[in-house]
C-alpha atoms as a PDB file:
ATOM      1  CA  UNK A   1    -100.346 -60.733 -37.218  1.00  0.00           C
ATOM      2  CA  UNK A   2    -101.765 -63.519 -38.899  1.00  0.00           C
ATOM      3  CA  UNK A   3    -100.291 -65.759 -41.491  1.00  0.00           C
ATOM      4  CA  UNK A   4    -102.319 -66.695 -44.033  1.00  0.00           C
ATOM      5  CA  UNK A   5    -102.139 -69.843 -46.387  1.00  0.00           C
ATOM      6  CA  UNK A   6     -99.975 -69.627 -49.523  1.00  0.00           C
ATOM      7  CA  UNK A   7    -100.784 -70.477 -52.768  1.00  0.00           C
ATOM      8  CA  UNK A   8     -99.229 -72.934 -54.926  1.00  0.00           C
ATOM      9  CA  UNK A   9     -97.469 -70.560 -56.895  1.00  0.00           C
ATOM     10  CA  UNK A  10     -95.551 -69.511 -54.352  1.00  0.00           C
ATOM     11  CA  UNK A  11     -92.649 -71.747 -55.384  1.00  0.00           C
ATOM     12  CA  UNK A  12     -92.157 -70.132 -58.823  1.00  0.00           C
ATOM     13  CA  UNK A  13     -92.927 -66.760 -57.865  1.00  0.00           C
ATOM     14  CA  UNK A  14     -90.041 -66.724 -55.119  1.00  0.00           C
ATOM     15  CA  UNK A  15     -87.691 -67.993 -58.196  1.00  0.00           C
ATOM     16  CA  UNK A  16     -88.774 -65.120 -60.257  1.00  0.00           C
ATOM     17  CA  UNK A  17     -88.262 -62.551 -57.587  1.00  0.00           C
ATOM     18  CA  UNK A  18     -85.011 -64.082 -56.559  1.00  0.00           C
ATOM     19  CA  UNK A  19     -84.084 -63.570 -59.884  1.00  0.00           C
ATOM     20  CA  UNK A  20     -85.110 -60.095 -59.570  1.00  0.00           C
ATOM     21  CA  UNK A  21     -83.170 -59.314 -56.147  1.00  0.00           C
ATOM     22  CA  UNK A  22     -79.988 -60.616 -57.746  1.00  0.00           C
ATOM     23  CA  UNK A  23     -79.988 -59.132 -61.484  1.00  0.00           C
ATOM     24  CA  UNK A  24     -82.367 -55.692 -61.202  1.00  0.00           C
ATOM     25  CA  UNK A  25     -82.924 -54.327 -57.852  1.00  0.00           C
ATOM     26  CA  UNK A  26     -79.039 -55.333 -55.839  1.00  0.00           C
ATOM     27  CA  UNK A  27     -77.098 -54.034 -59.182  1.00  0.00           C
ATOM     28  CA  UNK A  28     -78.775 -50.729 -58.860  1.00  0.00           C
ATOM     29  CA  UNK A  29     -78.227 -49.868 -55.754  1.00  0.00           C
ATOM     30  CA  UNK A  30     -75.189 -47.973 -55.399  1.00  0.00           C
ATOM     31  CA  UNK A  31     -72.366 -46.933 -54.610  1.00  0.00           C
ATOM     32  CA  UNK A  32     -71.348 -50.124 -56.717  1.00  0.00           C
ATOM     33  CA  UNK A  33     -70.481 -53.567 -54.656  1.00  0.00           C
ATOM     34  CA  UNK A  34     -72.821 -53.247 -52.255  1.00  0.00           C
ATOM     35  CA  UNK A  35     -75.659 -55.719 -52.747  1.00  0.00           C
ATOM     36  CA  UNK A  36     -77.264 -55.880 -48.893  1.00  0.00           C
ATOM     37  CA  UNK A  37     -81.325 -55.257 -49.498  1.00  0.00           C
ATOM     38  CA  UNK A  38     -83.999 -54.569 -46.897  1.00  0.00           C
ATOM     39  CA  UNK A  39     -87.482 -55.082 -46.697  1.00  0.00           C
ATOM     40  CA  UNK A  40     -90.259 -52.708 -48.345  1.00  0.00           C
ATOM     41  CA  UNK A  41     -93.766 -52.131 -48.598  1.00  0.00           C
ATOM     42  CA  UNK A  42     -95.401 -54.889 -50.696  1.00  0.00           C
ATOM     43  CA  UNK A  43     -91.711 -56.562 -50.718  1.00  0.00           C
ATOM     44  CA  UNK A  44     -88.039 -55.739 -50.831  1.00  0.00           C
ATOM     45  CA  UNK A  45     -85.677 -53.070 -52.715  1.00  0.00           C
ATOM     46  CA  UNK A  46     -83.159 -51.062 -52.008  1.00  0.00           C
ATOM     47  CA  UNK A  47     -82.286 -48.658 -49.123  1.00  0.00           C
ATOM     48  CA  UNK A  48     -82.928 -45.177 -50.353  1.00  0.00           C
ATOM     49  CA  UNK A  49     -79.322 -43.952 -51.482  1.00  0.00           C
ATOM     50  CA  UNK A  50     -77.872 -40.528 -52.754  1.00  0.00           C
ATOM     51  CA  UNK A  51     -76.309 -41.114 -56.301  1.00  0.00           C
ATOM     52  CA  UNK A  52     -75.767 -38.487 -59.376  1.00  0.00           C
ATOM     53  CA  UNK A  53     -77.047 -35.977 -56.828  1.00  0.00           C
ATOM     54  CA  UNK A  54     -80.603 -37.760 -56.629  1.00  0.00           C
ATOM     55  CA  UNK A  55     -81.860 -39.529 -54.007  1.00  0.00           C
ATOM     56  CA  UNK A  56     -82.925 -43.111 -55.497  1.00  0.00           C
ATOM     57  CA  UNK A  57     -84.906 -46.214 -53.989  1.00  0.00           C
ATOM     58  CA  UNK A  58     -85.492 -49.730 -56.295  1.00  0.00           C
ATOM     59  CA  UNK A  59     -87.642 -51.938 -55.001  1.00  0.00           C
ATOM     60  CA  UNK A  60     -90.522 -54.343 -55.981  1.00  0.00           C
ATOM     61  CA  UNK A  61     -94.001 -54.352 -54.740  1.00  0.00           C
ATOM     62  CA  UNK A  62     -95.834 -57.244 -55.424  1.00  0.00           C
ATOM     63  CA  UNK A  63     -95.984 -58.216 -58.920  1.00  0.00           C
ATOM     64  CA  UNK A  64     -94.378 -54.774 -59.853  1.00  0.00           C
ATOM     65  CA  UNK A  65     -90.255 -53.220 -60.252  1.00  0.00           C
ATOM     66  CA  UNK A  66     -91.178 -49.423 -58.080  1.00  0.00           C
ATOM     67  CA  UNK A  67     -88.282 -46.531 -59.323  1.00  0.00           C
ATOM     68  CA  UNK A  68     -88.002 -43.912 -57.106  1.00  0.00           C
ATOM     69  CA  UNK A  69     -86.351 -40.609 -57.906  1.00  0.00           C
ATOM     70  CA  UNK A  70     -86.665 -37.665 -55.886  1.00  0.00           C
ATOM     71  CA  UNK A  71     -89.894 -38.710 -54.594  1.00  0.00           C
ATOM     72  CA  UNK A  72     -91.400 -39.330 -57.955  1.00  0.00           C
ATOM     73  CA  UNK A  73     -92.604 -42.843 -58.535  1.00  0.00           C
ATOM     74  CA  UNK A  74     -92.365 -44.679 -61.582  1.00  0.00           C
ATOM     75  CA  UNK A  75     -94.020 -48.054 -61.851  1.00  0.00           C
ATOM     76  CA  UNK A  76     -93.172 -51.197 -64.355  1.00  0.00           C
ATOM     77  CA  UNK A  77     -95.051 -54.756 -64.297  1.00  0.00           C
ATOM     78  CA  UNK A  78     -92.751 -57.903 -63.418  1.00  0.00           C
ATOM     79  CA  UNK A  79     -93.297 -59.388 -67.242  1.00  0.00           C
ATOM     80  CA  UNK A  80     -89.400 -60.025 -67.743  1.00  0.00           C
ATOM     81  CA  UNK A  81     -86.504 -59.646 -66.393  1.00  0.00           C
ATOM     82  CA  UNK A  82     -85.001 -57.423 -69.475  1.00  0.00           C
ATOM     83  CA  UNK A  83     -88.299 -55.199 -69.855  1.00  0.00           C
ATOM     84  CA  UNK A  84     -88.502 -54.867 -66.233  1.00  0.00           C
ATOM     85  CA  UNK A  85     -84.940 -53.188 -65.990  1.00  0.00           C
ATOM     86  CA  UNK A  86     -85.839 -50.823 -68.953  1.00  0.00           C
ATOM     87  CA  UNK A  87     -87.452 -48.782 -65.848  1.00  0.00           C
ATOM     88  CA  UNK A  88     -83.948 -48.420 -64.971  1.00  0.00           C
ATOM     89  CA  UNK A  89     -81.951 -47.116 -67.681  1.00  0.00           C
ATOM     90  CA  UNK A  90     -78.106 -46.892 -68.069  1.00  0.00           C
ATOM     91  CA  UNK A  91     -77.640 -44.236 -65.175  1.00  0.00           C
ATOM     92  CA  UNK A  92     -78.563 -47.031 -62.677  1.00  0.00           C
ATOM     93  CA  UNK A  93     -77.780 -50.362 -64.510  1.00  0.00           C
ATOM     94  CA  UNK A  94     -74.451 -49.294 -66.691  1.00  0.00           C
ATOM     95  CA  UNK A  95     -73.530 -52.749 -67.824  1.00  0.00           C
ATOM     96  CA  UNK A  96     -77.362 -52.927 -69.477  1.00  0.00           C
ATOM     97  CA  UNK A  97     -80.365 -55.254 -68.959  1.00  0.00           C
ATOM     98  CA  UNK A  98     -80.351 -58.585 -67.952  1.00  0.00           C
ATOM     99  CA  UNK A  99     -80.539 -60.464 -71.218  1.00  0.00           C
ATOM    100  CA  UNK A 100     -83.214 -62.876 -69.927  1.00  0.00           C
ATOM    101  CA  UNK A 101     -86.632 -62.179 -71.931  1.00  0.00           C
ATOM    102  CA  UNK A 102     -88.520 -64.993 -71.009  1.00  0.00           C
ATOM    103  CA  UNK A 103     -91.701 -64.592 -68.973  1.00  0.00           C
ATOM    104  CA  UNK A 104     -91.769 -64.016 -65.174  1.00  0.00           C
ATOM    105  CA  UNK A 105     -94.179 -66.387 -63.251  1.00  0.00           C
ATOM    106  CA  UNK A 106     -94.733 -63.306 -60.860  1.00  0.00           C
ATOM    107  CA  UNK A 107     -98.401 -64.685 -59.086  1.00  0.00           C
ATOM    108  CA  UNK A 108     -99.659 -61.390 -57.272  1.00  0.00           C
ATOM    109  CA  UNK A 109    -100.978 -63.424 -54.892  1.00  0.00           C
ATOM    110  CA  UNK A 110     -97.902 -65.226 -53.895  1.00  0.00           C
ATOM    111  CA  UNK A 111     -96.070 -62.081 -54.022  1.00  0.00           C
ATOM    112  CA  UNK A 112     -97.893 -60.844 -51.350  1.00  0.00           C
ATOM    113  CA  UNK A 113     -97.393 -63.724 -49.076  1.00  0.00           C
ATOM    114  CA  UNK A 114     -93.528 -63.664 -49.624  1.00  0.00           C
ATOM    115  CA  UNK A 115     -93.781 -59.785 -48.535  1.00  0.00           C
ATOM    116  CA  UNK A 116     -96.086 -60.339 -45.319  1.00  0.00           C
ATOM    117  CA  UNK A 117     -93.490 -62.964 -44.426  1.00  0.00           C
ATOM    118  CA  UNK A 118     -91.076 -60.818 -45.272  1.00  0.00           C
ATOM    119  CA  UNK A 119     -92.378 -58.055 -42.983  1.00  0.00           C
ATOM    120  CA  UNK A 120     -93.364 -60.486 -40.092  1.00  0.00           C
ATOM    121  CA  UNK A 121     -89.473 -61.583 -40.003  1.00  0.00           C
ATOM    122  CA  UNK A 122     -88.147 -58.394 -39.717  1.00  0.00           C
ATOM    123  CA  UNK A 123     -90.333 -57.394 -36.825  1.00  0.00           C
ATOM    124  CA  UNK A 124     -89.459 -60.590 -35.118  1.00  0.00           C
ATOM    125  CA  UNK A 125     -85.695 -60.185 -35.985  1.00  0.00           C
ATOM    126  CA  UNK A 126     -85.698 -56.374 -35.056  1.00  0.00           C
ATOM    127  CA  UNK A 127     -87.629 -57.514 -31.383  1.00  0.00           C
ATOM    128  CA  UNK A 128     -84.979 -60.250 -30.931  1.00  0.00           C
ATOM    129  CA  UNK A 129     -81.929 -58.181 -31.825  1.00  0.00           C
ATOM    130  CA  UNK A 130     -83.047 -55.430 -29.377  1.00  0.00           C
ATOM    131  CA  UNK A 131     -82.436 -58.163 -26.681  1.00  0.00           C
ATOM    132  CA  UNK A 132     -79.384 -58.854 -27.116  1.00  0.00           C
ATOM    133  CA  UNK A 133     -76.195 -57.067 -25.003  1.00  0.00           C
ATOM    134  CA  UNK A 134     -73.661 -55.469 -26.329  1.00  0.00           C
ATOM    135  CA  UNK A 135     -71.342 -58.678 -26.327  1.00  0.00           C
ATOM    136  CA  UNK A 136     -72.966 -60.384 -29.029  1.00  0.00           C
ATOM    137  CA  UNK A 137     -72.344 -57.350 -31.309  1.00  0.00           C
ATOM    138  CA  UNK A 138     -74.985 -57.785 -33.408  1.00  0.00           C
ATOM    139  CA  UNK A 139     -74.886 -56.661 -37.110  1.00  0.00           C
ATOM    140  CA  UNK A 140     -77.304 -54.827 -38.886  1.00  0.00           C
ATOM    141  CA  UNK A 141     -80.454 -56.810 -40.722  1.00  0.00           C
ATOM    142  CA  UNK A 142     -80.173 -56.962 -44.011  1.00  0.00           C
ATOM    143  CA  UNK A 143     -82.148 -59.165 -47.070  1.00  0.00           C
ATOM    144  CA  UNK A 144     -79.609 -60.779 -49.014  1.00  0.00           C
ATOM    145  CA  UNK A 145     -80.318 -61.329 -52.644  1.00  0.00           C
ATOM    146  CA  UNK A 146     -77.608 -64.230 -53.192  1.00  0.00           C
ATOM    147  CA  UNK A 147     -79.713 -66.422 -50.650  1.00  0.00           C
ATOM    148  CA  UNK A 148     -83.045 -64.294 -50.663  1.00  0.00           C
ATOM    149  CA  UNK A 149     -83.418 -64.541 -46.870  1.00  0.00           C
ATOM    150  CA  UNK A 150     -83.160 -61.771 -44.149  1.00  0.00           C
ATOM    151  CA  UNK A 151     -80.584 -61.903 -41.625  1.00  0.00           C
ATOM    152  CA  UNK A 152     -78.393 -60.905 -39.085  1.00  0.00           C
ATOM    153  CA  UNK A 153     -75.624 -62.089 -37.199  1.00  0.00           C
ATOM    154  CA  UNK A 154     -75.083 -61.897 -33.651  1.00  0.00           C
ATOM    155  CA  UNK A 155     -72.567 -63.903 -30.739  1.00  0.00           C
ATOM    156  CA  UNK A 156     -69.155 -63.996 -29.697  1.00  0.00           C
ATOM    157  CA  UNK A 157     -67.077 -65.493 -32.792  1.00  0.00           C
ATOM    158  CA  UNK A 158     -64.020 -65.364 -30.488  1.00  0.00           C
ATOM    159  CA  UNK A 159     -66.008 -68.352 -28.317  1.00  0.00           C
ATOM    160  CA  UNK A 160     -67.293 -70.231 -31.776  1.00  0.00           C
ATOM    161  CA  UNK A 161     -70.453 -68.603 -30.638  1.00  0.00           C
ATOM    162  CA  UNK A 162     -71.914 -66.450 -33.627  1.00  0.00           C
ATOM    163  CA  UNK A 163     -74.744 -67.493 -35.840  1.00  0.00           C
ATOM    164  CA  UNK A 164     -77.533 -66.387 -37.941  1.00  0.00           C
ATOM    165  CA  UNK A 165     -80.641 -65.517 -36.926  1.00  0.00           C
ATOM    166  CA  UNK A 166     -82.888 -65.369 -40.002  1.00  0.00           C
ATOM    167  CA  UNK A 167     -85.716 -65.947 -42.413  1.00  0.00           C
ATOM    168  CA  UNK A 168     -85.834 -67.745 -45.808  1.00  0.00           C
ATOM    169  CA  UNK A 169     -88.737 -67.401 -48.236  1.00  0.00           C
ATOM    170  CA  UNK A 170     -88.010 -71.380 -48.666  1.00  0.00           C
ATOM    171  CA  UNK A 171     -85.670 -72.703 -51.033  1.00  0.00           C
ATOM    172  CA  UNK A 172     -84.624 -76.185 -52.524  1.00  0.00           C
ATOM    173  CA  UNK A 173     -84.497 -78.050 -49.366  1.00  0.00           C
ATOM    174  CA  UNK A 174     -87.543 -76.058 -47.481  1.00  0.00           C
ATOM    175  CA  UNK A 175     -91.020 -75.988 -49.720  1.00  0.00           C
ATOM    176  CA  UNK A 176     -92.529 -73.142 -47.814  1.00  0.00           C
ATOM    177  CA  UNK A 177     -90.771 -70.358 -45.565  1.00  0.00           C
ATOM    178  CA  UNK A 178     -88.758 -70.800 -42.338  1.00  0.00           C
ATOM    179  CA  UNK A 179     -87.036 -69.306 -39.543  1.00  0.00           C
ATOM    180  CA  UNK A 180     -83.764 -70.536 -38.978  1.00  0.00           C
ATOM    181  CA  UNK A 181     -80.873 -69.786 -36.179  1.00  0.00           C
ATOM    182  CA  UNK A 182     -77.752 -71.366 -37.640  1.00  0.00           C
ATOM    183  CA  UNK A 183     -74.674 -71.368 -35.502  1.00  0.00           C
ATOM    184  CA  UNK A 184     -71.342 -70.455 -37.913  1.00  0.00           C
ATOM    185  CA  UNK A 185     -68.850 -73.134 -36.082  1.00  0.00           C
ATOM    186  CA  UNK A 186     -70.408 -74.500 -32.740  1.00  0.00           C
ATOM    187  CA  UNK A 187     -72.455 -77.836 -33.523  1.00  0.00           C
ATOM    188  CA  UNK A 188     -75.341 -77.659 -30.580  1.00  0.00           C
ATOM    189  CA  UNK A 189     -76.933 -80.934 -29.865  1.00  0.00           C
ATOM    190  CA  UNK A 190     -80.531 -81.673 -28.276  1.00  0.00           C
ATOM    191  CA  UNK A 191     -84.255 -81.098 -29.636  1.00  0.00           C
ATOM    192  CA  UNK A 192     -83.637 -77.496 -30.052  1.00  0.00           C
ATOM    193  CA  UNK A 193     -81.375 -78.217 -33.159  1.00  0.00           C
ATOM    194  CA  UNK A 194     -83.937 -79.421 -35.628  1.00  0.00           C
ATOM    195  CA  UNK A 195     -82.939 -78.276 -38.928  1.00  0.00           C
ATOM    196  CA  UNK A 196     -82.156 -80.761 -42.298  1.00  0.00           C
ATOM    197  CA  UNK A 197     -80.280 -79.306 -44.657  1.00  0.00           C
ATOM    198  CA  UNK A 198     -77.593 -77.141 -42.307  1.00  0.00           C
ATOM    199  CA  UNK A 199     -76.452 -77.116 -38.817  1.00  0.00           C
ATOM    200  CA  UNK A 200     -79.020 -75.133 -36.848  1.00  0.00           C
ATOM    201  CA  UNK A 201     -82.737 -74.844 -36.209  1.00  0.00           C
ATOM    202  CA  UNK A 202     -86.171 -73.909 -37.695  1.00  0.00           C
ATOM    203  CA  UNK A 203     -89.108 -73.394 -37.933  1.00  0.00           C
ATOM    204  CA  UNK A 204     -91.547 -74.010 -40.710  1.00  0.00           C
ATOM    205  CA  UNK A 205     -94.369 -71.412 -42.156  1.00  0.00           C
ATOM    206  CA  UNK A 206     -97.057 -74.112 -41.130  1.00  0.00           C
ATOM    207  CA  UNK A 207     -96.236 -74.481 -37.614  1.00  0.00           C
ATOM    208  CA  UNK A 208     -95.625 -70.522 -37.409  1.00  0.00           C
ATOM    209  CA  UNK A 209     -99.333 -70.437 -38.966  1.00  0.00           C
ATOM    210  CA  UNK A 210    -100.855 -72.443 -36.746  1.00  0.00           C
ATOM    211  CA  UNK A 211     -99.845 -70.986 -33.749  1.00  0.00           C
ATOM    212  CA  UNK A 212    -102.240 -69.022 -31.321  1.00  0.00           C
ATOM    213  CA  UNK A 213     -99.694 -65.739 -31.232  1.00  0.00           C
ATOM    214  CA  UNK A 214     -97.231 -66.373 -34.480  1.00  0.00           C
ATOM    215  CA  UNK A 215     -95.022 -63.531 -33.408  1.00  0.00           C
ATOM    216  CA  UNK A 216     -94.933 -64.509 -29.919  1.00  0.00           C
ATOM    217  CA  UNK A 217     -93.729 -68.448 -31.284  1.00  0.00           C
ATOM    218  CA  UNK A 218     -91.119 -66.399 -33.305  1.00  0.00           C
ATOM    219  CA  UNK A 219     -89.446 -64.686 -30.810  1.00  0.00           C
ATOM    220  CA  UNK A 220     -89.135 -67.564 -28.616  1.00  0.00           C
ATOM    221  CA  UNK A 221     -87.754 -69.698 -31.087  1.00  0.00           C
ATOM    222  CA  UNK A 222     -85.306 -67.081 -31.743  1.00  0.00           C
ATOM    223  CA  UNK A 223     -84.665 -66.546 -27.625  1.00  0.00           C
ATOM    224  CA  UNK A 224     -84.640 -69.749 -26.758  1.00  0.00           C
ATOM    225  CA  UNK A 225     -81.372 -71.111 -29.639  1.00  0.00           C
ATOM    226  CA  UNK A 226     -79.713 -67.796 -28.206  1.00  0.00           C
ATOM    227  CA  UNK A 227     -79.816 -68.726 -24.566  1.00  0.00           C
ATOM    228  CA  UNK A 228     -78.860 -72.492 -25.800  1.00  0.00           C
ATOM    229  CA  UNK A 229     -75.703 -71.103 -27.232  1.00  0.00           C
ATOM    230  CA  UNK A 230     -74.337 -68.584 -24.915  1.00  0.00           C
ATOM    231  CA  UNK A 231     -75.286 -71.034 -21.815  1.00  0.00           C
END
């Protein structure tokens, strides 16, 4: 899979969709308190989940907030935050709306770059995981809306040995996306450790980009931090 180049909008259209992840599509997933996202077609939503005796997914595809109930679709452009969640209704979103009417700088365009980035993390994570034995008791891969990047953990805690193995859309620090391995206690020294901002490594969108096999270049990055830290 390629990776192609992204637009200049692709700084404010991550903010708007983080805002999304957080205040629309994690709040209606349900049961209530649990937040943990996945990647979608076109994006990110929801798992599909069982709730009021309907089977439910939330998730946004592109530029758009996608309902799903029983296999009917419902579709609602990204204009606001507060119209968006109208697609939602009370049964889903009890406490109401976001409040936030002002207009969501939703580029389709960029959109689709954050999901094909999106999608081309998750393969690599899922491919890297699967490698792993059954002592670094890997957890499951999840998007996280409070940080907007998808993750898992994996490594022996007991050892100071667990870290994240993950992908960011880019955030304050980080202009464009990255792939990161960031160890929870151990501090690794050495040109493998590369990161500014947090204890760790990555690996920037360009570089991935410009690769001759960007999946290949992802999975060693990934293998390569994990070997580092379990010796």
């Amino acid at each position: 899979m390629e990776l192609a180049p992204l637009p200049e909008t692709l700084a404010a259209t991550r903010e708007a969709l983080h805002s999304v992840a957080e205040q629309i599509v994690a709040p209606a997933r349900k049961p209530d308190n649990e937040i943990a996202l996945t990647t979608t077609p076109g994006g990110f939503g929801t798992p599909p989940f069982e709730f009021a005796g309907s089977r439910f997914q939330v998730r946004v595809d592109e530029a758009e907030l996608v309902l799903e109930r029983d296999g009917a679709v419902e579709r609602t452009p990204l204009e606001s935050l507060r119209d968006a969640a109208m697609l939602l209704g009370a049964e889903l979103l009890p406490a109401g709306p976001p409040e936030d009417s002002r207009p969501l700088r939703v580029d389709p365009v960029a959109a689709r770059r954050l999901a094909e980035f999106y999608a081309f993390s998750a393969d690599a994570l899922r491919r890297v995981r699967a490698g792993m034995d059954a002592g670094d008791a890997a957890s499951e891969i999840n998007l996280w809306p409070e940080h907007f990047d998808i993750a898992f953990e994996a490594g022996p805690e007991a050892e100071g040995l667990r870290a994240n193995y993950g992908a960011s859309p880019g955030d304050e620090q980080h202009a464009e996306p990255y792939l990161y391995v960031g160890p929870w206690t151990a501090e690794p020294q050495g040109e493998l450790w590369n990161a500014s901002g947090f204890n760790g490594a990555a690996l920037g969108y360009a570089e991935l980009a410009a690769a001759g096999d960007p999946a290949a270049t992802a999975l060693s990055f990934f293998a390569a931090r994990h070997r580092a830290l379990r010796g």
